[in-house]
PDB file of N, CA and C in Angstrom:
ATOM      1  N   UNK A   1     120.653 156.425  20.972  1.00  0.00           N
ATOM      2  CA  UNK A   1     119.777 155.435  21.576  1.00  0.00           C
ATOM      3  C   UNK A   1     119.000 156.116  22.699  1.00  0.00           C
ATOM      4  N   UNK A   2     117.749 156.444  22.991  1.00  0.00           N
ATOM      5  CA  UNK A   2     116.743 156.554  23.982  1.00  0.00           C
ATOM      6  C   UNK A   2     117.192 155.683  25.065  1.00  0.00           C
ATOM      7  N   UNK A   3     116.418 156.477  25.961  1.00  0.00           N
ATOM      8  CA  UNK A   3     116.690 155.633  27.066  1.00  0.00           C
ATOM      9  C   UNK A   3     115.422 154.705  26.912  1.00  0.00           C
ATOM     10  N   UNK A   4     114.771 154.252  26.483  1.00  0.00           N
ATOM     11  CA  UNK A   4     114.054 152.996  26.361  1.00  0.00           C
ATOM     12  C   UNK A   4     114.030 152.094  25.712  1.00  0.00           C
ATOM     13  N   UNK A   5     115.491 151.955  25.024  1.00  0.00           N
ATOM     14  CA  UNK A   5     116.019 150.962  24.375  1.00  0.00           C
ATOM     15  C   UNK A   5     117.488 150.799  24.908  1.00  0.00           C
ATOM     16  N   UNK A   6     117.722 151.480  25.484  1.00  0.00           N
ATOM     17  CA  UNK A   6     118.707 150.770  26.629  1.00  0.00           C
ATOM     18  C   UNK A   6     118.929 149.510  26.973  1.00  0.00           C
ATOM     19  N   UNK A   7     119.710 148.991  26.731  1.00  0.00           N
ATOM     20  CA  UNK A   7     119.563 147.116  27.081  1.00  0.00           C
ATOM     21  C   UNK A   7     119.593 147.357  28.861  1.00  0.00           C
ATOM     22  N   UNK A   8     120.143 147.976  29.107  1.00  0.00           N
ATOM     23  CA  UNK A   8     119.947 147.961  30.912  1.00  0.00           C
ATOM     24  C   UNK A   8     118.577 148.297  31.381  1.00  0.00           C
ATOM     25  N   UNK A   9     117.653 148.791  30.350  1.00  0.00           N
ATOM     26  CA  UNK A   9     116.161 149.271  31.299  1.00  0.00           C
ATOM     27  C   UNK A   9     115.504 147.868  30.025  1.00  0.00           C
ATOM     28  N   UNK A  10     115.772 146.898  29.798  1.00  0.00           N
ATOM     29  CA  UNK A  10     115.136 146.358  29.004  1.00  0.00           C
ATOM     30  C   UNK A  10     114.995 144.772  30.166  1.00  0.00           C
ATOM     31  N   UNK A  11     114.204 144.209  29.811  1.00  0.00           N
ATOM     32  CA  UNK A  11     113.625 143.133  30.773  1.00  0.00           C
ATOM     33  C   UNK A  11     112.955 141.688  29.901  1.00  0.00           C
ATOM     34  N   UNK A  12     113.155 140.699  30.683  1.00  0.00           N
ATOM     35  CA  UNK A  12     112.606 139.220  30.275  1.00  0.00           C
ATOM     36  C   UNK A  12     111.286 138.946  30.473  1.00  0.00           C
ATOM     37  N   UNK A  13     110.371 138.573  30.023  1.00  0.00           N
ATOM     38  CA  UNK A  13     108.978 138.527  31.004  1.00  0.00           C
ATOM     39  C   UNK A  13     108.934 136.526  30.497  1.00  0.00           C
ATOM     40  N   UNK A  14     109.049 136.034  31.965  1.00  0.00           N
ATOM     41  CA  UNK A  14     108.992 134.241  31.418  1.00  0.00           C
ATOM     42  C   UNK A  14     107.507 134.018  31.953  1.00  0.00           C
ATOM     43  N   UNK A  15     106.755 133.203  31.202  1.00  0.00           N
ATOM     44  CA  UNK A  15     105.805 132.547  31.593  1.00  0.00           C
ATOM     45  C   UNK A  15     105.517 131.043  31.523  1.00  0.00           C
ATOM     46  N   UNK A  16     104.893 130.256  32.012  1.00  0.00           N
ATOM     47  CA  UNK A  16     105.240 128.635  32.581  1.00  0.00           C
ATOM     48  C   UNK A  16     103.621 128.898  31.515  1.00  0.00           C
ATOM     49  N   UNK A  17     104.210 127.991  30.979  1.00  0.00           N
ATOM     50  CA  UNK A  17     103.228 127.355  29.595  1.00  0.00           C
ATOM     51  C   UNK A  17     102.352 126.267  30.622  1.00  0.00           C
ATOM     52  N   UNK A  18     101.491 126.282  30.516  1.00  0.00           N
ATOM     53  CA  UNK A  18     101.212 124.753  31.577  1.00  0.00           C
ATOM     54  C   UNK A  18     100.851 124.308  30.352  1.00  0.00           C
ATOM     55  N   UNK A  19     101.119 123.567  28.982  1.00  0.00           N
ATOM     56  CA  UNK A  19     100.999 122.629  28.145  1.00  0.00           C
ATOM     57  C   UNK A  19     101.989 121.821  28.273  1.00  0.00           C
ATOM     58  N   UNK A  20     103.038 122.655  28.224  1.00  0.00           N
ATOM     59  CA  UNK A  20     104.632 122.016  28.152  1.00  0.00           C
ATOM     60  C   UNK A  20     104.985 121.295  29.597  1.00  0.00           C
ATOM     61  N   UNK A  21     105.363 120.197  29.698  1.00  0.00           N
ATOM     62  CA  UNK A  21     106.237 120.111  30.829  1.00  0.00           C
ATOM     63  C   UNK A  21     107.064 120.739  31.461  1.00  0.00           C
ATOM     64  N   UNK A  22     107.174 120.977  32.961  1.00  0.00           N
ATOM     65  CA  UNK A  22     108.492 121.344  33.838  1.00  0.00           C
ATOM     66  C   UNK A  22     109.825 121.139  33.310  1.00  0.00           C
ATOM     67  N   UNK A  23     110.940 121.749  33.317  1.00  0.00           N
ATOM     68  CA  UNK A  23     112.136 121.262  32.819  1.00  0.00           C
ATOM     69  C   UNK A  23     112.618 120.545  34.145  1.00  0.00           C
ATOM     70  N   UNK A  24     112.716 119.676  34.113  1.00  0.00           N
ATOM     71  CA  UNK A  24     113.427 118.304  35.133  1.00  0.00           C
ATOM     72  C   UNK A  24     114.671 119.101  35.666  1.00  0.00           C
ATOM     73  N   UNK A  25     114.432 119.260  37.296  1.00  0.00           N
ATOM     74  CA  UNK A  25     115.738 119.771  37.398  1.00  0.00           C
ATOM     75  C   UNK A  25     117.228 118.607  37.771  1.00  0.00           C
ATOM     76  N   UNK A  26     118.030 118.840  37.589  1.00  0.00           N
ATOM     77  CA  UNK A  26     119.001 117.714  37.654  1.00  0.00           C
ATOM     78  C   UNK A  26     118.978 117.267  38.981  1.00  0.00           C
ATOM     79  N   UNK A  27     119.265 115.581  39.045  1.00  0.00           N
ATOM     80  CA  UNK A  27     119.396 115.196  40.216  1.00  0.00           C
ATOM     81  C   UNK A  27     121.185 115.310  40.823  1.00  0.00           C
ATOM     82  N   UNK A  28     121.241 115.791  41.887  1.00  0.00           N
ATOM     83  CA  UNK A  28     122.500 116.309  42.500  1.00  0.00           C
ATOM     84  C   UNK A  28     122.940 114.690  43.095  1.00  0.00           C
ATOM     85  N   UNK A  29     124.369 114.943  42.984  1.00  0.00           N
ATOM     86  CA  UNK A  29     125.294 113.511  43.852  1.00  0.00           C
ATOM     87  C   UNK A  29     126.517 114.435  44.570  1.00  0.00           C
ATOM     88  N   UNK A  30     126.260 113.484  45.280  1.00  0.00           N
ATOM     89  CA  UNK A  30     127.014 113.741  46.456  1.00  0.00           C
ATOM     90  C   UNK A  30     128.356 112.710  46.452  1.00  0.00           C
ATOM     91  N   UNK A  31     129.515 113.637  46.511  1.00  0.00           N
ATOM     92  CA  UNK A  31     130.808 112.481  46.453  1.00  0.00           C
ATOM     93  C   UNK A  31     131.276 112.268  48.112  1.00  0.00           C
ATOM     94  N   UNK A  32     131.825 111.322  48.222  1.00  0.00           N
ATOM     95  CA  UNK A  32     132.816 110.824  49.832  1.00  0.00           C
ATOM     96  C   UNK A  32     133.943 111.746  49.382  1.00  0.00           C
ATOM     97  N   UNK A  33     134.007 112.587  50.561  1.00  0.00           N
ATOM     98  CA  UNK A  33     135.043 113.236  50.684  1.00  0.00           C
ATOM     99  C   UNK A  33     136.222 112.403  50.703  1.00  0.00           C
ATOM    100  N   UNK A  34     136.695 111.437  51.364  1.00  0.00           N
ATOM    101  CA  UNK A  34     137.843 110.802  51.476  1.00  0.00           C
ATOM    102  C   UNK A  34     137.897 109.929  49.962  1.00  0.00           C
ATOM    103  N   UNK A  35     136.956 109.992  49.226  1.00  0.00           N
ATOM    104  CA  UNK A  35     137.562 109.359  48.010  1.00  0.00           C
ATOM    105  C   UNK A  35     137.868 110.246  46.636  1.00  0.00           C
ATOM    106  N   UNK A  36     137.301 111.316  46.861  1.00  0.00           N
ATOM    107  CA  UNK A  36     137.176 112.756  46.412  1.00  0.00           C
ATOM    108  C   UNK A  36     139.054 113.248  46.351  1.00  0.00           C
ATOM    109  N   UNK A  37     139.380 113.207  48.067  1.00  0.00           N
ATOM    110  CA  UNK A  37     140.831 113.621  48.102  1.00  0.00           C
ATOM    111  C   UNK A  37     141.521 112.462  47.802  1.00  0.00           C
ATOM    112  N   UNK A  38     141.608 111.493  47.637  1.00  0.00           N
ATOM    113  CA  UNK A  38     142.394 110.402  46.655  1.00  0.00           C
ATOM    114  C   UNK A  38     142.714 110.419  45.552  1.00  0.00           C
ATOM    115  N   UNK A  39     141.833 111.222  44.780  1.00  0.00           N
ATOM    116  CA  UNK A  39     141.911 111.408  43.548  1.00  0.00           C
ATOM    117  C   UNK A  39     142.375 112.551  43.307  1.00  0.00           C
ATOM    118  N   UNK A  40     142.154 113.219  43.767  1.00  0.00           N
ATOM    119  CA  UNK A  40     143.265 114.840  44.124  1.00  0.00           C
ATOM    120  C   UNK A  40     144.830 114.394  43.854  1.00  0.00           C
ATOM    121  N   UNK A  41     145.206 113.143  45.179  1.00  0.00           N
ATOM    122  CA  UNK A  41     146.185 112.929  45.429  1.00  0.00           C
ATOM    123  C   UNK A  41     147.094 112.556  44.289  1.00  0.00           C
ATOM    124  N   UNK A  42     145.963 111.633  43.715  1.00  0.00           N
ATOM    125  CA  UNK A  42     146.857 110.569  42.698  1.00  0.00           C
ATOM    126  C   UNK A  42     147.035 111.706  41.728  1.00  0.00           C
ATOM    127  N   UNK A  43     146.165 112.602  41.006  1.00  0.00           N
ATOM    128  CA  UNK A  43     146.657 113.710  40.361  1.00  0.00           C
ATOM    129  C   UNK A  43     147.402 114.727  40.480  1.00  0.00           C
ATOM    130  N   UNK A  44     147.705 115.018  41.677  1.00  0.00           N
ATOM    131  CA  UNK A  44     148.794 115.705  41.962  1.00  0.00           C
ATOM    132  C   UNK A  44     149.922 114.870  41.339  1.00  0.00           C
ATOM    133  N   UNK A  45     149.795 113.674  42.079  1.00  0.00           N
ATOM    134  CA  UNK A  45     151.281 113.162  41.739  1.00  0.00           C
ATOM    135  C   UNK A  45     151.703 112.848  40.293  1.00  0.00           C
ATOM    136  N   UNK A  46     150.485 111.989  39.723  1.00  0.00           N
ATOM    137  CA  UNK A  46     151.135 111.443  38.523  1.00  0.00           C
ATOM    138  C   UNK A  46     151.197 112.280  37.508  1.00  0.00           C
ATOM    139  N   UNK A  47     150.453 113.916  37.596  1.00  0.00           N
ATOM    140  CA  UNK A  47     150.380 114.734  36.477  1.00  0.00           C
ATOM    141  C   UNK A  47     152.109 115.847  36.827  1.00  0.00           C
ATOM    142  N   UNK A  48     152.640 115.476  38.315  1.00  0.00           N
ATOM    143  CA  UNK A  48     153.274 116.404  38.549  1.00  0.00           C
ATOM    144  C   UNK A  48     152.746 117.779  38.639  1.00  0.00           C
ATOM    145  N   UNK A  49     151.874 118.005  39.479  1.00  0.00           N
ATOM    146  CA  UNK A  49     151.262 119.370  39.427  1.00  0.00           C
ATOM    147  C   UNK A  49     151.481 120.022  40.805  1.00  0.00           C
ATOM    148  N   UNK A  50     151.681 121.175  41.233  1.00  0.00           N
ATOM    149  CA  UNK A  50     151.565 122.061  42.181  1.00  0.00           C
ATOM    150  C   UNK A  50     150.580 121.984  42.892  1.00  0.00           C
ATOM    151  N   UNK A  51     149.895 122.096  43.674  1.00  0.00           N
ATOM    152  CA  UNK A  51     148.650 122.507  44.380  1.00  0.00           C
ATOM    153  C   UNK A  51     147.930 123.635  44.156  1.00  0.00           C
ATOM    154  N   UNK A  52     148.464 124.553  43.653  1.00  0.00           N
ATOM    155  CA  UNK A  52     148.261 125.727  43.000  1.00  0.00           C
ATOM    156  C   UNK A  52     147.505 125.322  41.620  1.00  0.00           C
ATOM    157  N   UNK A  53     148.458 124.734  40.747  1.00  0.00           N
ATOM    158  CA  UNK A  53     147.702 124.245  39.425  1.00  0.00           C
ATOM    159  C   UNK A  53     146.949 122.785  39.579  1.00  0.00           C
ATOM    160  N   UNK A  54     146.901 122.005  40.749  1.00  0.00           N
ATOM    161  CA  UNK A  54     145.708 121.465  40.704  1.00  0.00           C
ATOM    162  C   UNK A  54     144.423 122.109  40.972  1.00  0.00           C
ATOM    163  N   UNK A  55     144.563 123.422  41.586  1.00  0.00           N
ATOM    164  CA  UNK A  55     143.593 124.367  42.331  1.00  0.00           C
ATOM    165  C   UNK A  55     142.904 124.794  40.928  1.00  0.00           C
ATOM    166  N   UNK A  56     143.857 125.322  40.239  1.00  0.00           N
ATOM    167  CA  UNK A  56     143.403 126.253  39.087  1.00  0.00           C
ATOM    168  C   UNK A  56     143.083 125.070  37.699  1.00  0.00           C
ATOM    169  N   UNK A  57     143.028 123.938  37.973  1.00  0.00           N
ATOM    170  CA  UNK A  57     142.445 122.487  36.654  1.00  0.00           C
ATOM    171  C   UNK A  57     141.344 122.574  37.226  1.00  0.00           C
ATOM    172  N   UNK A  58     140.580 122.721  38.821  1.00  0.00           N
ATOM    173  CA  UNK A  58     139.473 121.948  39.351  1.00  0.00           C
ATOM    174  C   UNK A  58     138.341 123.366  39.280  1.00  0.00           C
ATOM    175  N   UNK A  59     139.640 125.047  38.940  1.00  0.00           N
ATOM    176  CA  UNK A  59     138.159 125.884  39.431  1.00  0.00           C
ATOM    177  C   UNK A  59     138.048 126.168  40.970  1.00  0.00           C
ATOM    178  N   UNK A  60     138.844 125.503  41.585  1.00  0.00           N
ATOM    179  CA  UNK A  60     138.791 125.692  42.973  1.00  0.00           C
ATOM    180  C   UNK A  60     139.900 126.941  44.004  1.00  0.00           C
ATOM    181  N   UNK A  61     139.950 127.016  44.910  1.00  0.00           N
ATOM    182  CA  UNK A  61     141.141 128.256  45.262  1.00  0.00           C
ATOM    183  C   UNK A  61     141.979 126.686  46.100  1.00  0.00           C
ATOM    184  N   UNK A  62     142.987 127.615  46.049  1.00  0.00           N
ATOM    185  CA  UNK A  62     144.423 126.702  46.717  1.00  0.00           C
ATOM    186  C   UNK A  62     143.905 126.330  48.161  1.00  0.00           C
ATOM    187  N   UNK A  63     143.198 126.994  49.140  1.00  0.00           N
ATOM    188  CA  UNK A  63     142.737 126.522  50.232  1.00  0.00           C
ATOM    189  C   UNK A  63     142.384 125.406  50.493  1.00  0.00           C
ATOM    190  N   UNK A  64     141.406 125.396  49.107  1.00  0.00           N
ATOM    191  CA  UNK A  64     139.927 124.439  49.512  1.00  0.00           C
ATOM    192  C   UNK A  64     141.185 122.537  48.899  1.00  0.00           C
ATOM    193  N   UNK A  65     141.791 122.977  47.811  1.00  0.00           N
ATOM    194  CA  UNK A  65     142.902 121.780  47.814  1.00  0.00           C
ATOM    195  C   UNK A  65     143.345 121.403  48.689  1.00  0.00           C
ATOM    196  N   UNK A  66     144.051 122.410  49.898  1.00  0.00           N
ATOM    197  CA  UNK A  66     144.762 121.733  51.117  1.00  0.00           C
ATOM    198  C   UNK A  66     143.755 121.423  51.685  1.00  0.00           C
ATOM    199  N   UNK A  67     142.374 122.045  51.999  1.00  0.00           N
ATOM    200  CA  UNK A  67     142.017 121.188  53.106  1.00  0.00           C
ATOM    201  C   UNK A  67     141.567 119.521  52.670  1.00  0.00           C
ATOM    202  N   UNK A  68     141.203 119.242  51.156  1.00  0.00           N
ATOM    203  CA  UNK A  68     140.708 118.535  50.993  1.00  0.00           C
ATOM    204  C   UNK A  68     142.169 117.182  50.913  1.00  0.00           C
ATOM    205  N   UNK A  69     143.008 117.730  50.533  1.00  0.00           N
ATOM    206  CA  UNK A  69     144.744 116.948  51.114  1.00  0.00           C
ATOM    207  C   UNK A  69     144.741 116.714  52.316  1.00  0.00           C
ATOM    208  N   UNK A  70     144.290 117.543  53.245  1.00  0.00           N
ATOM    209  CA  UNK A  70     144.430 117.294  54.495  1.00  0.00           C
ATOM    210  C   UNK A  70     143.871 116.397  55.377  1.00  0.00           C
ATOM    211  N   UNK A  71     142.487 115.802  54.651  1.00  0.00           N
ATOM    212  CA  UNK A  71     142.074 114.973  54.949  1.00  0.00           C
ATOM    213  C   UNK A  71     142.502 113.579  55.135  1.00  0.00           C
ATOM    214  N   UNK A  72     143.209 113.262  54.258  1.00  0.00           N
ATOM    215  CA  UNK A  72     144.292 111.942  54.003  1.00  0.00           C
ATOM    216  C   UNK A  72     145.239 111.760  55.270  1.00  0.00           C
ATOM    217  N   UNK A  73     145.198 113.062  55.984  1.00  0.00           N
ATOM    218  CA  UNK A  73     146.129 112.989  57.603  1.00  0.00           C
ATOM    219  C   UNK A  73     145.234 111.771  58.482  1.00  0.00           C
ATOM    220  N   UNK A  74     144.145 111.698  58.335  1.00  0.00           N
ATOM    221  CA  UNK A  74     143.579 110.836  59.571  1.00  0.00           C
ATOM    222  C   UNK A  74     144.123 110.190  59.579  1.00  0.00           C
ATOM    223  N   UNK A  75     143.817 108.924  60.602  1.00  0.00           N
ATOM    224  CA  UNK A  75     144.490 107.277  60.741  1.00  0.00           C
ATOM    225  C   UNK A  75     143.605 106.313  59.208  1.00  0.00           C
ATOM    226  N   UNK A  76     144.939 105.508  58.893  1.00  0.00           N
ATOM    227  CA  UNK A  76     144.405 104.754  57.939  1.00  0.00           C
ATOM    228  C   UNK A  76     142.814 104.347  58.004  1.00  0.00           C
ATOM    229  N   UNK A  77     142.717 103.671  59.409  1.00  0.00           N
ATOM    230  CA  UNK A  77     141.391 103.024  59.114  1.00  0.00           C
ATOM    231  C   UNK A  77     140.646 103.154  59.185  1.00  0.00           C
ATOM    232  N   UNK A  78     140.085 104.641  59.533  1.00  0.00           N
ATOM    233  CA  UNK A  78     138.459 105.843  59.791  1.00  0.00           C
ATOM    234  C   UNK A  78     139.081 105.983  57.972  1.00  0.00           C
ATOM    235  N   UNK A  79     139.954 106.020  57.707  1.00  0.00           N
ATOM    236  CA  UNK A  79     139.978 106.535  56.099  1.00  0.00           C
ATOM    237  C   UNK A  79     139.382 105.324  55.200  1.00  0.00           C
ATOM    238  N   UNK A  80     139.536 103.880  55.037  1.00  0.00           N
ATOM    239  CA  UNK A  80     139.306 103.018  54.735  1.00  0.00           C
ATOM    240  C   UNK A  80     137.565 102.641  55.767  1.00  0.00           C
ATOM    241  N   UNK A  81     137.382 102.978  56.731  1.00  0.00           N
ATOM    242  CA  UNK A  81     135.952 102.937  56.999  1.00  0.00           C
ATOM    243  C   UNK A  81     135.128 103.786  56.430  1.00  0.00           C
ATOM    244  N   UNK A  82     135.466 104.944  55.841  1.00  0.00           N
ATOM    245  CA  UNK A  82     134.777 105.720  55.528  1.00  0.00           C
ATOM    246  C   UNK A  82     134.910 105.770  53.946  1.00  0.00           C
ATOM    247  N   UNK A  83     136.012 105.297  53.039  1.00  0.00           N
ATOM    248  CA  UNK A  83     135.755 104.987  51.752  1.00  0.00           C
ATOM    249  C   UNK A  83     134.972 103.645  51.595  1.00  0.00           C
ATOM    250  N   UNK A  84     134.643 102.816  52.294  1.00  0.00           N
ATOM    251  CA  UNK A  84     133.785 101.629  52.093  1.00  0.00           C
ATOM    252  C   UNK A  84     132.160 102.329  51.985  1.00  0.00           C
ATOM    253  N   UNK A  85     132.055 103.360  52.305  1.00  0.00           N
ATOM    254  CA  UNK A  85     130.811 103.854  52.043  1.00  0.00           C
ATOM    255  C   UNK A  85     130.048 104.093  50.216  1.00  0.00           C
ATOM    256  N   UNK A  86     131.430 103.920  50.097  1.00  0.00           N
ATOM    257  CA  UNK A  86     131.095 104.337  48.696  1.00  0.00           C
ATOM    258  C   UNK A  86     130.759 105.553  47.727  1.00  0.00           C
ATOM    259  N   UNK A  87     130.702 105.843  47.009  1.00  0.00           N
ATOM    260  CA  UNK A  87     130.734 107.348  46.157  1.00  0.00           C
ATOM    261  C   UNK A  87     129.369 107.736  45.473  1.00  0.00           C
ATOM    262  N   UNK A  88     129.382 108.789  44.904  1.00  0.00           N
ATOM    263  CA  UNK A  88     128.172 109.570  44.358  1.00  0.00           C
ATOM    264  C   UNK A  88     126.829 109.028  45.031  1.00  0.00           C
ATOM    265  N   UNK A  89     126.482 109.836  46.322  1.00  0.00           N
ATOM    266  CA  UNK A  89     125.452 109.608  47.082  1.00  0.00           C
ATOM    267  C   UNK A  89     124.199 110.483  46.714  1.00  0.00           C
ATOM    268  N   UNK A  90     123.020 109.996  46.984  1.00  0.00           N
ATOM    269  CA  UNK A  90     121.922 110.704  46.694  1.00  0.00           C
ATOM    270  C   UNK A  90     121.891 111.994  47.892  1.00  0.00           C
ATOM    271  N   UNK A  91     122.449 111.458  49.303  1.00  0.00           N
ATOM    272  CA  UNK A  91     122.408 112.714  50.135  1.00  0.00           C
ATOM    273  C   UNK A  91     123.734 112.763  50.618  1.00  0.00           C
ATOM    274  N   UNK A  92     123.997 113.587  51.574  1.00  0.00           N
ATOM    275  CA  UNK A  92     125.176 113.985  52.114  1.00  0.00           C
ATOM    276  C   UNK A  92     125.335 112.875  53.370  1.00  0.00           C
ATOM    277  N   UNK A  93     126.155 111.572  53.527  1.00  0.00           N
ATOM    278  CA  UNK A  93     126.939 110.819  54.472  1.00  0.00           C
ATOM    279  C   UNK A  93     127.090 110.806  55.140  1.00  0.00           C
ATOM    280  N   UNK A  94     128.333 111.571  54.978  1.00  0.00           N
ATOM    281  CA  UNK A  94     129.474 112.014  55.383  1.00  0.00           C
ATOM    282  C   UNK A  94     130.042 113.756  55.498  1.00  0.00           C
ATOM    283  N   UNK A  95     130.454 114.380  55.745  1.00  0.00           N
ATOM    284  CA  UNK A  95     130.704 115.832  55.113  1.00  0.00           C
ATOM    285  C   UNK A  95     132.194 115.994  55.737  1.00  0.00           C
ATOM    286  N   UNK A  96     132.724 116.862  54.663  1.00  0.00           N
ATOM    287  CA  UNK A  96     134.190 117.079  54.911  1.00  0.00           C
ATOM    288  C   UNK A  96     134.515 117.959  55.949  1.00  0.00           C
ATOM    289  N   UNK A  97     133.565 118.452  56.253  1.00  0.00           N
ATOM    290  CA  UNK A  97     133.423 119.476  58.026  1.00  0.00           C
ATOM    291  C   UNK A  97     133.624 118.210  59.189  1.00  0.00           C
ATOM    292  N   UNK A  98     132.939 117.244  58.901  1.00  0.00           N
ATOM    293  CA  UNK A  98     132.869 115.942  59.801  1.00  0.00           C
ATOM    294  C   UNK A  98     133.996 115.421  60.156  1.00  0.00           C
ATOM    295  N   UNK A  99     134.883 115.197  59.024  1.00  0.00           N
ATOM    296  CA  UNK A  99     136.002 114.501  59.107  1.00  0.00           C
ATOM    297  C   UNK A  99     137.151 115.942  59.612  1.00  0.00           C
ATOM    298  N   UNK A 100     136.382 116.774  59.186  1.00  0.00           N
ATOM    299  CA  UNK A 100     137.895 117.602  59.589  1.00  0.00           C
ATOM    300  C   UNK A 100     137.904 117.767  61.409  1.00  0.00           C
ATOM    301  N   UNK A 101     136.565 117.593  61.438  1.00  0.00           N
ATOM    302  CA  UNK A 101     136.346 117.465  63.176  1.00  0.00           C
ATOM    303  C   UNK A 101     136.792 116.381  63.964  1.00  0.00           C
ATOM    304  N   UNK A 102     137.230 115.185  62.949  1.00  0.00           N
ATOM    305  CA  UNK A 102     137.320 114.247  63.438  1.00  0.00           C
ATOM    306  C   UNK A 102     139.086 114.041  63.862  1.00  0.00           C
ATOM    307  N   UNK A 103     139.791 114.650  62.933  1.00  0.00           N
ATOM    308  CA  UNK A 103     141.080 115.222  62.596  1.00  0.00           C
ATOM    309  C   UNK A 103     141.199 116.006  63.918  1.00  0.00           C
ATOM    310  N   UNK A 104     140.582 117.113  64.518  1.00  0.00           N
ATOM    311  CA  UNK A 104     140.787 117.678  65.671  1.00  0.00           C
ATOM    312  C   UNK A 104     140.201 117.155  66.950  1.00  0.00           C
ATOM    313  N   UNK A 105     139.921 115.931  66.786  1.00  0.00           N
ATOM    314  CA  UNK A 105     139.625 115.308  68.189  1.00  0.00           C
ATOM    315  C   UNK A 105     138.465 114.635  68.434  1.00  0.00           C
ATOM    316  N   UNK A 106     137.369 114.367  67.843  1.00  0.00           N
ATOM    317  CA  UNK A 106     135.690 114.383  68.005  1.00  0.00           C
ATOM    318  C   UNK A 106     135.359 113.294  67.101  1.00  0.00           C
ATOM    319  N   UNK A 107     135.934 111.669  67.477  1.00  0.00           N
ATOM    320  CA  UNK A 107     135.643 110.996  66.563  1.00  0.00           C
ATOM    321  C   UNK A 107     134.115 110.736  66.527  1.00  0.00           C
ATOM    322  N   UNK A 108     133.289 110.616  67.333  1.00  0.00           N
ATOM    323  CA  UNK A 108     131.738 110.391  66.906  1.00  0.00           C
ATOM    324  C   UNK A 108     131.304 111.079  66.022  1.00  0.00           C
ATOM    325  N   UNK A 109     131.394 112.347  65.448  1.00  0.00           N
ATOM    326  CA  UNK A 109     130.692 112.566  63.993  1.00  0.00           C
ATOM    327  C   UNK A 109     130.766 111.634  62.868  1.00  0.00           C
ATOM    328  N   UNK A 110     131.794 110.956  62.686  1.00  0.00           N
ATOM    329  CA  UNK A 110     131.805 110.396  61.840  1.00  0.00           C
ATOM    330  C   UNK A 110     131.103 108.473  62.037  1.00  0.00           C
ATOM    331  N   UNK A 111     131.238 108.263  63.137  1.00  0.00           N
ATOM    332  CA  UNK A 111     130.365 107.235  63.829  1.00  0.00           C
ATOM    333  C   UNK A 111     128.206 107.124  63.503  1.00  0.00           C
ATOM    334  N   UNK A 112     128.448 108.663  64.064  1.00  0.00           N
ATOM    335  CA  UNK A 112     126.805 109.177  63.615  1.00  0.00           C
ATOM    336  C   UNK A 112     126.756 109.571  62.338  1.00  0.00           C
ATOM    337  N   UNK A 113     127.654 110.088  61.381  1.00  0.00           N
ATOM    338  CA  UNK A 113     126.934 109.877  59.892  1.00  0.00           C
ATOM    339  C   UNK A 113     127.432 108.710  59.543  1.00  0.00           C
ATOM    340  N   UNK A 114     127.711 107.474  59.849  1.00  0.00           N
ATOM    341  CA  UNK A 114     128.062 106.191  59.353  1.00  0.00           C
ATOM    342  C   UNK A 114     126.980 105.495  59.328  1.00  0.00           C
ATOM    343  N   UNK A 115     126.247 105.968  60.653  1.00  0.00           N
ATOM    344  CA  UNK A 115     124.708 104.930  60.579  1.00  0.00           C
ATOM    345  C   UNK A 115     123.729 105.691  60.012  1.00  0.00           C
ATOM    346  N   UNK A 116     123.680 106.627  59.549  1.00  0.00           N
ATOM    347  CA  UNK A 116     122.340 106.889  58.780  1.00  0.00           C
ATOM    348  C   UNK A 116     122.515 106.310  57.391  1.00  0.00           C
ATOM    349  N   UNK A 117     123.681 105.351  56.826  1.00  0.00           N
ATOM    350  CA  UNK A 117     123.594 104.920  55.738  1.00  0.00           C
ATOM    351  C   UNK A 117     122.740 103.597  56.304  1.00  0.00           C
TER     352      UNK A 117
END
């Protein structure tokens, strides 16, 4: 094989047809973190799974499971104020950085993304 048939020196050339339409790019949703880790929860439990092998069903690393478990530590009722928001959002709420701040002391973040809904 030449080196100009090399699949590594070989290249795509794309061009935008302007006859054809744009391909629509997908519209993104946004989930509530606190209802997000509920469902974690309940699967942990009722499948009997590790945290480890819920990590490795979702694609995710074992970290990002605990922190999202960890969330469920707040007080019941910032948890229940903040699942009344409801699920699959067009923008971001809420964010799980928010609540974890809220967990270490700083309840107004979650006060100030409550009213931009």
């Amino acid at each position: 094989m030449s080196s100009r048939t090399r699949s590594d020196r070989l290249f795509t050339i794309r061009i935008a047809r302007p006859d054809l339409p744009p391909h629509p790019t997908p519209k993104r949703t946004y989930r509530n973190p606190v209802i997000f880790a509920r469902e974690l929860a309940v699967e942990l439990i009722s499948d009997h799974l590790t945290r480890q092998e819920l990590a490795d069903r979702h694609g995710i690393s074992l970290d990002r499971v605990i922190q999202w478990l960890c969330l469920l530590k707040l007080p019941a009722e910032q948890l229940e104020e903040i699942a009344v928001l409801g699920d699959h959002w067009d923008c971001r709420v809420v964010t799980e950085r928010e609540l974890r701040g809220m967990r270490a002391g700083t309840p107004e973040t979650c006060c100030r993304s409550a009213k931009r809904t």
